[in-house]
Protein backbone atom coordinates (compact mmCIF):
# COMPACT_ATOMS: atom_id res chain seq x y z
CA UNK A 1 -8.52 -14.89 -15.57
CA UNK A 2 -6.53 -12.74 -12.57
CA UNK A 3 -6.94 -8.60 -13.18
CA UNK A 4 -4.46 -6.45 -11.82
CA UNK A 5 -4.77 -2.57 -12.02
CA UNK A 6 -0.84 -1.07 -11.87
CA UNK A 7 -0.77 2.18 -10.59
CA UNK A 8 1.61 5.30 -9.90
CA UNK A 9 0.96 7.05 -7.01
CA UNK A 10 -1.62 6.79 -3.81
CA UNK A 11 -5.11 7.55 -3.68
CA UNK A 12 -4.88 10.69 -1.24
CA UNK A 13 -8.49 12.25 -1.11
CA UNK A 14 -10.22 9.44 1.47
CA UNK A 15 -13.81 10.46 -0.43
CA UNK A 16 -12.46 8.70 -3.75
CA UNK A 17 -10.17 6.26 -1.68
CA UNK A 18 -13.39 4.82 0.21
CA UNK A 19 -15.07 4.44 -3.31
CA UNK A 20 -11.83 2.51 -4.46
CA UNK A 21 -12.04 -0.06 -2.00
CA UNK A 22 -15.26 -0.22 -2.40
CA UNK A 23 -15.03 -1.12 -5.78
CA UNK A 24 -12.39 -3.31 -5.46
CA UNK A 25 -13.46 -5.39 -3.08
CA UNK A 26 -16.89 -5.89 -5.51
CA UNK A 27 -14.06 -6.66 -8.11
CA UNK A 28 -12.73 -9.38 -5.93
CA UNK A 29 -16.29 -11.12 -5.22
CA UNK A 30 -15.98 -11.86 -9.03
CA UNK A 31 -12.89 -12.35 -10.19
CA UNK A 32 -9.36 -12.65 -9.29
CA UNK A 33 -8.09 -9.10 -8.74
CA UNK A 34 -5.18 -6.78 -7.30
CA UNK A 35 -4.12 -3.23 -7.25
CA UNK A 36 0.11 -2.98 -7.53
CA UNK A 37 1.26 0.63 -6.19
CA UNK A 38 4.57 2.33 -7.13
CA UNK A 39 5.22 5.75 -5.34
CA UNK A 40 5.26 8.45 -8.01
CA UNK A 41 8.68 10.02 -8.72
CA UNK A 42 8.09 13.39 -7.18
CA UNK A 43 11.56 13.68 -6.13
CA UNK A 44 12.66 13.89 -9.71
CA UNK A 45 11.50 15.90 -12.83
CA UNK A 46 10.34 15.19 -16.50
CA UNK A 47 11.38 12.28 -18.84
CA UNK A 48 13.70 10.63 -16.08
CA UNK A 49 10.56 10.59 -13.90
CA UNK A 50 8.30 8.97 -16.23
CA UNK A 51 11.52 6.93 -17.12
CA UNK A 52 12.12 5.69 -13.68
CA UNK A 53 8.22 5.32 -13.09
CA UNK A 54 8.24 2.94 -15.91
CA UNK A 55 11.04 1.33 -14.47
CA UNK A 56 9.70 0.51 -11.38
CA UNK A 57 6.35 -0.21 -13.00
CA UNK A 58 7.71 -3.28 -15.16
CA UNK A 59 9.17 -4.31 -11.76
CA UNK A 60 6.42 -4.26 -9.21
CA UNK A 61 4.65 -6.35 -12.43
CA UNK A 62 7.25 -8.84 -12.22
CA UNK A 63 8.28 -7.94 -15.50
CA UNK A 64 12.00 -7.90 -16.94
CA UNK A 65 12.71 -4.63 -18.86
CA UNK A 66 12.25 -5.83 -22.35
CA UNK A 67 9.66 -8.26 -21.44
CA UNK A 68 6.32 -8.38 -23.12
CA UNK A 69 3.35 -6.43 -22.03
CA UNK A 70 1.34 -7.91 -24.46
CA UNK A 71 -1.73 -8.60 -21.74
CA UNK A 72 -1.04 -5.08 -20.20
CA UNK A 73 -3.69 -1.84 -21.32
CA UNK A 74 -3.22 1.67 -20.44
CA UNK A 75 -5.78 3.69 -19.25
CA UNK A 76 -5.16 6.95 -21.77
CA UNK A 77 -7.21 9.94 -22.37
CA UNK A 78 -5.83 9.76 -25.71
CA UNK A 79 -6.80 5.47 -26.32
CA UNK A 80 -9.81 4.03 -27.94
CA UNK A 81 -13.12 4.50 -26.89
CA UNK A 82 -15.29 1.40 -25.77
CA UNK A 83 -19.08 1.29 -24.57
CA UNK A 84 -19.25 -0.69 -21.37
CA UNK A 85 -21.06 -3.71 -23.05
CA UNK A 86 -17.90 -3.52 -25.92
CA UNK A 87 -15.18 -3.34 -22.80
CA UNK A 88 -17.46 -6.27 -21.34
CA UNK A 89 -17.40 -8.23 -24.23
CA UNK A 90 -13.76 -7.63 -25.06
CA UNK A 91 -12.60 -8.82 -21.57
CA UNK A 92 -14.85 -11.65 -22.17
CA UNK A 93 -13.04 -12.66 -25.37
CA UNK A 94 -9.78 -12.42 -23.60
CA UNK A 95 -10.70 -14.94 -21.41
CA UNK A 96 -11.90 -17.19 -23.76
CA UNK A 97 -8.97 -16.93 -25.58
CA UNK A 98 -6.87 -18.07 -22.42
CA UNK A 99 -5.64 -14.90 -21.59
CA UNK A 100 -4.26 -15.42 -17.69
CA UNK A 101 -3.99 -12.05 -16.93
CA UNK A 102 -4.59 -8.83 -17.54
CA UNK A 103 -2.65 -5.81 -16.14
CA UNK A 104 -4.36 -2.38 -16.44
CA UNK A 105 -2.22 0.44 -15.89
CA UNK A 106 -2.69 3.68 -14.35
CA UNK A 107 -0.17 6.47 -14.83
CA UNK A 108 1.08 9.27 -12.93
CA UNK A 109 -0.47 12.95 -12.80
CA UNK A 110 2.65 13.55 -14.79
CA UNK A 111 1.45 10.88 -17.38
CA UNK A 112 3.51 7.64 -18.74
CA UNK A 113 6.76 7.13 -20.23
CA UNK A 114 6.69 7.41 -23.83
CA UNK A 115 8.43 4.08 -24.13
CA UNK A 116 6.23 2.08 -22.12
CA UNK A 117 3.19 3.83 -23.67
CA UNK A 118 4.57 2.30 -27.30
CA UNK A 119 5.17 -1.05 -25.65
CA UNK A 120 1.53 -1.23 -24.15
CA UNK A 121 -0.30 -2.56 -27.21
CA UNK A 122 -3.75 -1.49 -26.15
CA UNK A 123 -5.09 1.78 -24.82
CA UNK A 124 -8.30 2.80 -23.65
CA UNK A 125 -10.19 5.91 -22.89
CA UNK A 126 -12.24 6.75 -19.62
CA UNK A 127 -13.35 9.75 -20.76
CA UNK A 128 -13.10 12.66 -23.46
CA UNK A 129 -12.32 15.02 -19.99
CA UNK A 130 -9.28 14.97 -18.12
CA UNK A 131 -9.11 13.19 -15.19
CA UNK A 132 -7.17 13.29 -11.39
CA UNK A 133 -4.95 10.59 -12.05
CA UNK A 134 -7.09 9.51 -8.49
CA UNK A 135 -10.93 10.07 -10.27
CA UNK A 136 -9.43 7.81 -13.63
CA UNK A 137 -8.30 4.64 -10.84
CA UNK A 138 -11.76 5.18 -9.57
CA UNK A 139 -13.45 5.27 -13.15
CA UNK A 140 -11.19 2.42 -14.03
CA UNK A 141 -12.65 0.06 -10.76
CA UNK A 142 -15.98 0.80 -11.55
CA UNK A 143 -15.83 0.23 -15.15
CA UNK A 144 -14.57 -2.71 -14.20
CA UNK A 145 -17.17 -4.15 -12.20
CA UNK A 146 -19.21 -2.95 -14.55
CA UNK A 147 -18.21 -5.33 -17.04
CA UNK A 148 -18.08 -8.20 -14.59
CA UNK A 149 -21.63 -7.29 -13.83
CA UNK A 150 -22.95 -7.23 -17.96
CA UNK A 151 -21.05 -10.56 -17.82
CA UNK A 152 -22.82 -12.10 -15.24
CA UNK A 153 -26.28 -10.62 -15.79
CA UNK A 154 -26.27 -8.64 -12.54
CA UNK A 155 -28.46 -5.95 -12.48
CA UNK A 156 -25.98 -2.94 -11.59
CA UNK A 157 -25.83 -2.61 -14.99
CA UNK A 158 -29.19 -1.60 -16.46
């Protein structure tokens, strides 16, 4: 099963950029992964932001405008909370379930459009704090190799 993480905006501070790729590239060593990048629409302000953000979003995903996003989860400070081993064990059902991919997506600093935050059908939490929109695609790496590691037994998780 391919992982992508979609994500609004760069990675600026090269502290948590160096920890990205780091983590990503232990992603890669165990599954099929990829990180899509839109530009965040600082040119613009408010709903036609997150609007256009969403837009181009669906689009980088290869993804019509009313297509499904039914394998697609939002990283949300409001979404449900999961212990690694649960986020572990979900992933691993997904798999088993023939899931091809999953797309994890990471908003803006502005947040998400409200519309494609309906369509997303599952949303997780990263933490109870709020979070750099940089420190939650960090968070969200790790957490992911995380749960490649409880699934394989490797002992970064212990």
């Amino acid at each position: 099963m391919k992982l992508r993480l979609l994500a609004v905006g760069s990675v600026s501070n090269k502290n948590l950029l160096a920890l990205c790729s780091d983590y990503e590239a232990r992603i890669k060593h165990l599954t099929p992964f990829e990180i899509l990048e839109i530009r965040d629409g600082k040119a613009k302000e408010g709903e036609r932001r997150l609007r256009d953000e969403a837009g181009e979003l669906r689009l980088k995903a290869g993804v019509k405008a009313e297509g499904s996003l039914l394998d697609w989860v939002l990283w949300d400070e409001q979404g449900k909370d999961l212990s690694s081993e649960s986020f572990s064990g979900w992933l691993e059902k997904k798999a088993h379930t023939g899931a091809k991919q999953i797309t994890f997506v990471n908003g803006s600093s502005h947040g998400i459009d409200l519309e494609l935050k309906k369509a997303i059908p599952l949303h997780l939490r990263l933490s109870h704090f709020t979070l750099t929109h940089e420190m939650a695609r960090m968070l969200a790496l790790e957490q992911l190799y995380r749960a490649h590691c409880i699934l394989r037994h490797l002992p970064y998780h212990h």
